[in-house]
N, C-alpha and C. Protein backbone atom coordinates (compact mmCIF):
# COMPACT_ATOMS: atom_id res chain seq x y z
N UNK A 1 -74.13 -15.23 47.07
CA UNK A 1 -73.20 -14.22 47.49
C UNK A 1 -73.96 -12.89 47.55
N UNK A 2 -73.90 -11.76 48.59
CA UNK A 2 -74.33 -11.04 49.22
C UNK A 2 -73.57 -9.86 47.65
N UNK A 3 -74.23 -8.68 48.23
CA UNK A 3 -73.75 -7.57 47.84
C UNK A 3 -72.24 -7.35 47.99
N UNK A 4 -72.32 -7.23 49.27
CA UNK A 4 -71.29 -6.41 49.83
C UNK A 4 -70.56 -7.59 49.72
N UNK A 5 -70.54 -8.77 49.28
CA UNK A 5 -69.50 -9.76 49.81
C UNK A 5 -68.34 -9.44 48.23
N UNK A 6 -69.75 -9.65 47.26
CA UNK A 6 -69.73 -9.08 45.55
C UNK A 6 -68.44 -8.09 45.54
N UNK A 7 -68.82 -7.04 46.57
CA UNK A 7 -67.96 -5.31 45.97
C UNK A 7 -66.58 -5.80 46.78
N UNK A 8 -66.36 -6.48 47.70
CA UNK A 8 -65.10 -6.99 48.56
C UNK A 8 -64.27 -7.75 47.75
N UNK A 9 -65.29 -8.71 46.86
CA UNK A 9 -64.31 -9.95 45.76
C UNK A 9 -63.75 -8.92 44.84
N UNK A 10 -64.75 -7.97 44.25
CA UNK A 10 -64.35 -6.76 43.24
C UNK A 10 -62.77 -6.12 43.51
N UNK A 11 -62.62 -5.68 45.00
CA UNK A 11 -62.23 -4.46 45.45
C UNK A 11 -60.59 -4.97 45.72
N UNK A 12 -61.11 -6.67 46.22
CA UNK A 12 -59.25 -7.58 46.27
C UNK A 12 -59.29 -7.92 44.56
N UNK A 13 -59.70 -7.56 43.71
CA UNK A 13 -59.72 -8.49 42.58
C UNK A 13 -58.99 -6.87 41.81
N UNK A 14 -59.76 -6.40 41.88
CA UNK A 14 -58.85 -4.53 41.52
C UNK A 14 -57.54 -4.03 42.06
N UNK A 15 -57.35 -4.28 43.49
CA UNK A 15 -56.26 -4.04 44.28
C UNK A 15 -55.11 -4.82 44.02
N UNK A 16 -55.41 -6.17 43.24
CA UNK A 16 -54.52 -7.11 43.04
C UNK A 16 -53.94 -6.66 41.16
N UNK A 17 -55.14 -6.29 40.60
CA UNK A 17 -54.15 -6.13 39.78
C UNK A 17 -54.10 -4.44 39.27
N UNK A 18 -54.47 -4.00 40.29
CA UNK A 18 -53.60 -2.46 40.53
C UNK A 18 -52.04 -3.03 40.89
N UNK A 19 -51.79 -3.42 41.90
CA UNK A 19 -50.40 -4.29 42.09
C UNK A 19 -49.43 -4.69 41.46
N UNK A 20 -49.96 -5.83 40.20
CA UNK A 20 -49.47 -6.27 39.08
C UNK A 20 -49.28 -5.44 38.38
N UNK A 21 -50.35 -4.44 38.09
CA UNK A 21 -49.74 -3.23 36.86
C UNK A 21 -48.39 -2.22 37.37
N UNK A 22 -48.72 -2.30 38.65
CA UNK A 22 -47.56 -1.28 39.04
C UNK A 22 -46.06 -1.64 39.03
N UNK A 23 -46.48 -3.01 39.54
CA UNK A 23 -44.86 -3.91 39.42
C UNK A 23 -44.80 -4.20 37.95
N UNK A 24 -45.05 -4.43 37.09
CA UNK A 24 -44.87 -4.52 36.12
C UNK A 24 -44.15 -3.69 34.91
N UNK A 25 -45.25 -1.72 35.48
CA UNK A 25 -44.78 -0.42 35.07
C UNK A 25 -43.26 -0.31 36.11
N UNK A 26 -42.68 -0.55 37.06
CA UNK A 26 -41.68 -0.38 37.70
C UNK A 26 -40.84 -0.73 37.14
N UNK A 27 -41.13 -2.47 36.32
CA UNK A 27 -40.23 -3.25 35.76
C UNK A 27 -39.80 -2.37 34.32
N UNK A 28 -40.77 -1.94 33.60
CA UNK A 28 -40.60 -1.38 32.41
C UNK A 28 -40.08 0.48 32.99
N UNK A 29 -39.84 0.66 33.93
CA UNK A 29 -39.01 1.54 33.86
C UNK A 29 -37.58 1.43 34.64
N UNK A 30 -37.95 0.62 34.90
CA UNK A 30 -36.38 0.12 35.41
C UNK A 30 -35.50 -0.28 34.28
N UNK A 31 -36.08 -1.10 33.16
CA UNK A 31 -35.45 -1.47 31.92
C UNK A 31 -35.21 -0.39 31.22
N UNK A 32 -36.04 0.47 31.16
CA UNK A 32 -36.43 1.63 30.37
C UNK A 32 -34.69 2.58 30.95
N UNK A 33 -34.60 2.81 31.88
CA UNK A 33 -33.35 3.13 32.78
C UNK A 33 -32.01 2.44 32.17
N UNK A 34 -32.05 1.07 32.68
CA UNK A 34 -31.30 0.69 31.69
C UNK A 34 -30.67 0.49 30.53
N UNK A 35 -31.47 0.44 29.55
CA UNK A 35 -31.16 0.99 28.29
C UNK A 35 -30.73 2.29 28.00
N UNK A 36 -31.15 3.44 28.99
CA UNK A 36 -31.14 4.59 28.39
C UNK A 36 -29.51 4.81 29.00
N UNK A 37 -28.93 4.38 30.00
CA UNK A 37 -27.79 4.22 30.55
C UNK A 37 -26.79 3.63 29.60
N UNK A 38 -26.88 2.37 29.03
CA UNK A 38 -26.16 1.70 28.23
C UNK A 38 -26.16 2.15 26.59
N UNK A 39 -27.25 3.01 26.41
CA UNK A 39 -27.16 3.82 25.08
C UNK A 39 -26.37 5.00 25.62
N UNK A 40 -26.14 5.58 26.48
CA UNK A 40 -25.28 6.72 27.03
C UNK A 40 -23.89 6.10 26.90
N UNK A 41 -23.73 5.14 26.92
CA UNK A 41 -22.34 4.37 27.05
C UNK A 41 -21.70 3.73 25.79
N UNK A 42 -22.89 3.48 24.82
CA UNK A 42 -22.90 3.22 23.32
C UNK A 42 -22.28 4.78 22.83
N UNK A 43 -22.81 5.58 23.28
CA UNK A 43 -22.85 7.06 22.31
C UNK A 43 -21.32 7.27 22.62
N UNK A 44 -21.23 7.40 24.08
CA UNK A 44 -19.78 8.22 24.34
C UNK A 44 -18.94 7.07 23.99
N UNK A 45 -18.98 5.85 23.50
CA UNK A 45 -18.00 5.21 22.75
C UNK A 45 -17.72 5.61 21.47
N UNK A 46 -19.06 5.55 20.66
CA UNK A 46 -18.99 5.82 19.33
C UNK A 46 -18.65 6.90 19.04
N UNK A 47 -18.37 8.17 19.94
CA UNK A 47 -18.38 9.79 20.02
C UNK A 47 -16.44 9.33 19.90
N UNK A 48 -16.02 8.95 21.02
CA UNK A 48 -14.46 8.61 20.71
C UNK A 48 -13.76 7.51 19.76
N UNK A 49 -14.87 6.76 18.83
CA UNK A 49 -14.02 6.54 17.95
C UNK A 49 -13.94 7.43 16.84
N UNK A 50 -15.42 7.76 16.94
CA UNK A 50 -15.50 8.87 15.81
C UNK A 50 -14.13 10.04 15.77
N UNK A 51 -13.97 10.61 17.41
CA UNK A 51 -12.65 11.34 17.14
C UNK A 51 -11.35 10.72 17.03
N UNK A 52 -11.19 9.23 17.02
CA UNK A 52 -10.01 8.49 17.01
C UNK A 52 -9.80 8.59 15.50
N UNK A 53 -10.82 8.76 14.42
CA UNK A 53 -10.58 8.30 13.04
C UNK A 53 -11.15 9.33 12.10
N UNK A 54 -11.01 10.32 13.32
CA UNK A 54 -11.57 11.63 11.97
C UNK A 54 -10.49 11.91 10.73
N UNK A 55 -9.28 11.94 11.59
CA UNK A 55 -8.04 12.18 10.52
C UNK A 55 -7.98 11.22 9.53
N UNK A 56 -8.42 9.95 9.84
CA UNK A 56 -7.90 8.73 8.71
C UNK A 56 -8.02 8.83 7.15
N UNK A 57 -9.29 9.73 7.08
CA UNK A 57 -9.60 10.16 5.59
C UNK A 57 -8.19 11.50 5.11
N UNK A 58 -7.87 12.27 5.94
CA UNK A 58 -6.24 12.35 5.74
C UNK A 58 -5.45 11.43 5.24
N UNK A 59 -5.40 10.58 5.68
CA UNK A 59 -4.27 10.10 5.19
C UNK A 59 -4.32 9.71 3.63
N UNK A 60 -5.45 9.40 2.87
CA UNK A 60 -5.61 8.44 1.42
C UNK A 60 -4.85 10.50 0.64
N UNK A 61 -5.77 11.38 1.01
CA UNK A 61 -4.91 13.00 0.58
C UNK A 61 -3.48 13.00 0.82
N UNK A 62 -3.23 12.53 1.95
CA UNK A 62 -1.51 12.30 2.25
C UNK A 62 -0.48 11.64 1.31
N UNK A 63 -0.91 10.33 1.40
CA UNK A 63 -0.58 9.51 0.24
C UNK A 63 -0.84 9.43 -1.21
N UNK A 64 -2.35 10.38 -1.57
CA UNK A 64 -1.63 10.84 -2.90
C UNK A 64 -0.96 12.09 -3.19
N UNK A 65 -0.16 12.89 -1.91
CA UNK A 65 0.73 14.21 -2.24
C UNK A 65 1.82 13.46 -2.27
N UNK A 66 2.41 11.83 -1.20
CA UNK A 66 3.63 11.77 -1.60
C UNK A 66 3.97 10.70 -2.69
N UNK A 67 2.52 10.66 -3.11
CA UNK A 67 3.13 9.84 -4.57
C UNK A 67 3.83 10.86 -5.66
N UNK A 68 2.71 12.11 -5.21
CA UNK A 68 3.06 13.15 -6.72
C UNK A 68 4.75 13.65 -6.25
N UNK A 69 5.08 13.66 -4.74
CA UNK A 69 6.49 14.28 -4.61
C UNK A 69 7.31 13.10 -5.10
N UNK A 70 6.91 11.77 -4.62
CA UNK A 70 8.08 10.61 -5.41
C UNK A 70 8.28 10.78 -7.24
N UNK A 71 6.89 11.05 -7.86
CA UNK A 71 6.86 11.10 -8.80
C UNK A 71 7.82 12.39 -9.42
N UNK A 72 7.23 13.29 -8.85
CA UNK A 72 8.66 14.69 -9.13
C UNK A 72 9.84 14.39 -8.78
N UNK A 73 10.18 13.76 -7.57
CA UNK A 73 11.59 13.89 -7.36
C UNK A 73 12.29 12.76 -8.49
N UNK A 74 11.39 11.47 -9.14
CA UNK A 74 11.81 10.78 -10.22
C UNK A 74 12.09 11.27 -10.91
N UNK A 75 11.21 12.00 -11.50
CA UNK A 75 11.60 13.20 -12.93
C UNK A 75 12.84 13.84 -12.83
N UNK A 76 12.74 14.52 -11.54
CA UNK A 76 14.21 15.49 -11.39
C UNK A 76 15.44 14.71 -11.23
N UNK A 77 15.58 13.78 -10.80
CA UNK A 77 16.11 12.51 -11.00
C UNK A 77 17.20 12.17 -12.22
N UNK A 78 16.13 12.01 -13.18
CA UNK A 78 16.22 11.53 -14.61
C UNK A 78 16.53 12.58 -15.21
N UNK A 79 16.30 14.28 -14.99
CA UNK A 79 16.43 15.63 -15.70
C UNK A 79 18.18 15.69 -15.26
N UNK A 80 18.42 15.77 -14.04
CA UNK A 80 19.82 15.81 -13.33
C UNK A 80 20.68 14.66 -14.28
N UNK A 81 20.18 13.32 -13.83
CA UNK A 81 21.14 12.51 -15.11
C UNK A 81 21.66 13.04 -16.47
N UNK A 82 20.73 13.66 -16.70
CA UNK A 82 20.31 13.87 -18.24
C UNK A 82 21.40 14.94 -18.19
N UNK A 83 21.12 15.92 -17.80
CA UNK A 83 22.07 16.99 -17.57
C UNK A 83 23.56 16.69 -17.14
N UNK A 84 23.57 15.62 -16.03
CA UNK A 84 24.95 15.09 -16.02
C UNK A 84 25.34 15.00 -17.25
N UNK A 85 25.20 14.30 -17.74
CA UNK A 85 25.71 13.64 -19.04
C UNK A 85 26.02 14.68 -20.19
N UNK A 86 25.01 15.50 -20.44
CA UNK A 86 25.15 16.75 -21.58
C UNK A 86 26.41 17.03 -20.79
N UNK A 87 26.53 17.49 -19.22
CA UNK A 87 27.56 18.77 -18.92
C UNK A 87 28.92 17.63 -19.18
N UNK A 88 29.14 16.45 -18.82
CA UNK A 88 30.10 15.87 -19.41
C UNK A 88 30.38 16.22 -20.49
N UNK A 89 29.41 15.54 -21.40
CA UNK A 89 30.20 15.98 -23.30
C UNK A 89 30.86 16.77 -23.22
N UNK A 90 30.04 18.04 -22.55
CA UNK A 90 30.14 19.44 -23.23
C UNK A 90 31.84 19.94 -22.79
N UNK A 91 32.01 19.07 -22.02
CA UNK A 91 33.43 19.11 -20.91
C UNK A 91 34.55 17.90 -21.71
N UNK A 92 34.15 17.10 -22.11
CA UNK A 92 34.85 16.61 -23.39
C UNK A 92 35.39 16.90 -24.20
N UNK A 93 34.21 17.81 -24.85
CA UNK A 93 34.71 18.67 -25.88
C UNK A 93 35.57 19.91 -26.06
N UNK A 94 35.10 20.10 -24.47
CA UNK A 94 36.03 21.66 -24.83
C UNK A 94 37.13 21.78 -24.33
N UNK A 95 37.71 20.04 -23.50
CA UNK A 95 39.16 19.88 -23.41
C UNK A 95 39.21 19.98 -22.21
N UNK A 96 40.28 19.56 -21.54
CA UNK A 96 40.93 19.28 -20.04
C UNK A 96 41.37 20.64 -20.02
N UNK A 97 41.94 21.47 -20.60
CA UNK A 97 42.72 22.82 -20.49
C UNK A 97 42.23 23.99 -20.18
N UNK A 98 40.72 23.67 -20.46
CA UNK A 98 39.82 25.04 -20.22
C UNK A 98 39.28 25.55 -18.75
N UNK A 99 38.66 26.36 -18.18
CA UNK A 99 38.48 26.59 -16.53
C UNK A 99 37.04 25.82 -16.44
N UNK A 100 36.47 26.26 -17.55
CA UNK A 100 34.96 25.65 -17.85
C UNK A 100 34.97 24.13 -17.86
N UNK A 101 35.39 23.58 -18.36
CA UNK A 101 35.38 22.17 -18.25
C UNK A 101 36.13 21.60 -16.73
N UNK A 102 37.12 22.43 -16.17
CA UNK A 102 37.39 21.79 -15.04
C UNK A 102 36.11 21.82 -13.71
N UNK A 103 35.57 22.95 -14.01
CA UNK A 103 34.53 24.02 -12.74
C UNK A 103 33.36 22.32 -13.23
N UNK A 104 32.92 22.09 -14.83
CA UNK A 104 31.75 21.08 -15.05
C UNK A 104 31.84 19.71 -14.82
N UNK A 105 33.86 19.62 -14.55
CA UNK A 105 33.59 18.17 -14.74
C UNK A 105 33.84 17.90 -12.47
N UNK A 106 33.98 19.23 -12.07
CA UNK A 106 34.14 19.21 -10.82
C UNK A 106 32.64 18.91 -10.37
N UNK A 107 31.64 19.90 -11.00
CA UNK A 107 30.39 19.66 -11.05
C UNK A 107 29.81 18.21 -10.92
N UNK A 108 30.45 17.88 -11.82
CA UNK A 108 29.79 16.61 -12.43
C UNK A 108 30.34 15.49 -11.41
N UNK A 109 31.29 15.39 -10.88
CA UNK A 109 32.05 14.38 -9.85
C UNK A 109 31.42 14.86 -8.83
N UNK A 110 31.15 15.95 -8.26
CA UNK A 110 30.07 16.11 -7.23
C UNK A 110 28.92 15.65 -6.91
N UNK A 111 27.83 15.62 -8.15
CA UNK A 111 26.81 15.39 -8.36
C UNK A 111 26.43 14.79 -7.11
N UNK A 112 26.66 13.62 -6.72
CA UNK A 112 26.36 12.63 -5.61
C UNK A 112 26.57 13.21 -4.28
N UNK A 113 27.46 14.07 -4.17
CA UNK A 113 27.66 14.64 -2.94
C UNK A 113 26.53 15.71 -1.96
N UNK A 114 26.62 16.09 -1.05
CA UNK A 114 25.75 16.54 -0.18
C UNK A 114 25.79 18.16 -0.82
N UNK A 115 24.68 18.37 -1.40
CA UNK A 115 24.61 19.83 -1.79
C UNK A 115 25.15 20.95 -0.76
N UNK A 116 25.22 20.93 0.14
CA UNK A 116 25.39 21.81 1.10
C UNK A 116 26.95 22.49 1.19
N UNK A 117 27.34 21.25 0.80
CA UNK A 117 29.24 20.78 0.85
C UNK A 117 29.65 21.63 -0.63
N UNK A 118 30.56 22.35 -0.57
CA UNK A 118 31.17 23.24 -1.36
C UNK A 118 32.13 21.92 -2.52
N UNK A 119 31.66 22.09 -3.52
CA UNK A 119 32.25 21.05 -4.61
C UNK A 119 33.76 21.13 -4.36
């Protein structure tokens, strides 16, 4: 084989895989594209759940304010009973005849009724 026949085998043997590298680099940026597209599509998902569930940690704060209001309104509950009952006696004792015992025991038959509503 000649010189020049030598630098010709060289020159298709370079050109060919100049070729291959290029299709190859095309391929890896074409993928490269792809991914960077479908991570764009990952993000702005994860971006709206993130704002779908920012509040949710609200809620566990929520639910322990309306335990503490169930828990108060129990107490007051049980304080009101309690008080029912004293303002009875106390309306027992001091007789059917008095204004005070009629105004406590009117009180007291109310109790259940809609506060708003004039005993």
């Amino acid at each position: 084989m000649s010189d020049p026949e030598r630098w010709w085998l060289a020159l298709a043997v370079f050109s060919a895989v100049v070729v291959v590298v290029a299709v190859l680099l095309g391929l890896v940026i074409a993928v490269a594209k792809s991914i960077d597209r479908r991570a764009g599509a990952v993000w702005s998902q994860a971006k709206q759940i993130a704002e779908n569930t920012v509040s949710l940690w609200l809620l566990e704060q929520t639910n322990e304010e309306i335990t503490a209001v169930r828990e108060s309104a129990r107490a007051l509950e049980q304080t009101i009973g309690s008080m029912n009952g004293k303002l009875a006696a106390l309306a027992a004792e001091d007789g059917e005849g008095s204004g005070i015992a009629r105004k406590v025991k009117e009180w007291v038959g109310s109790a259940g009724a809609d506060p708003g509503e004039p005993g």
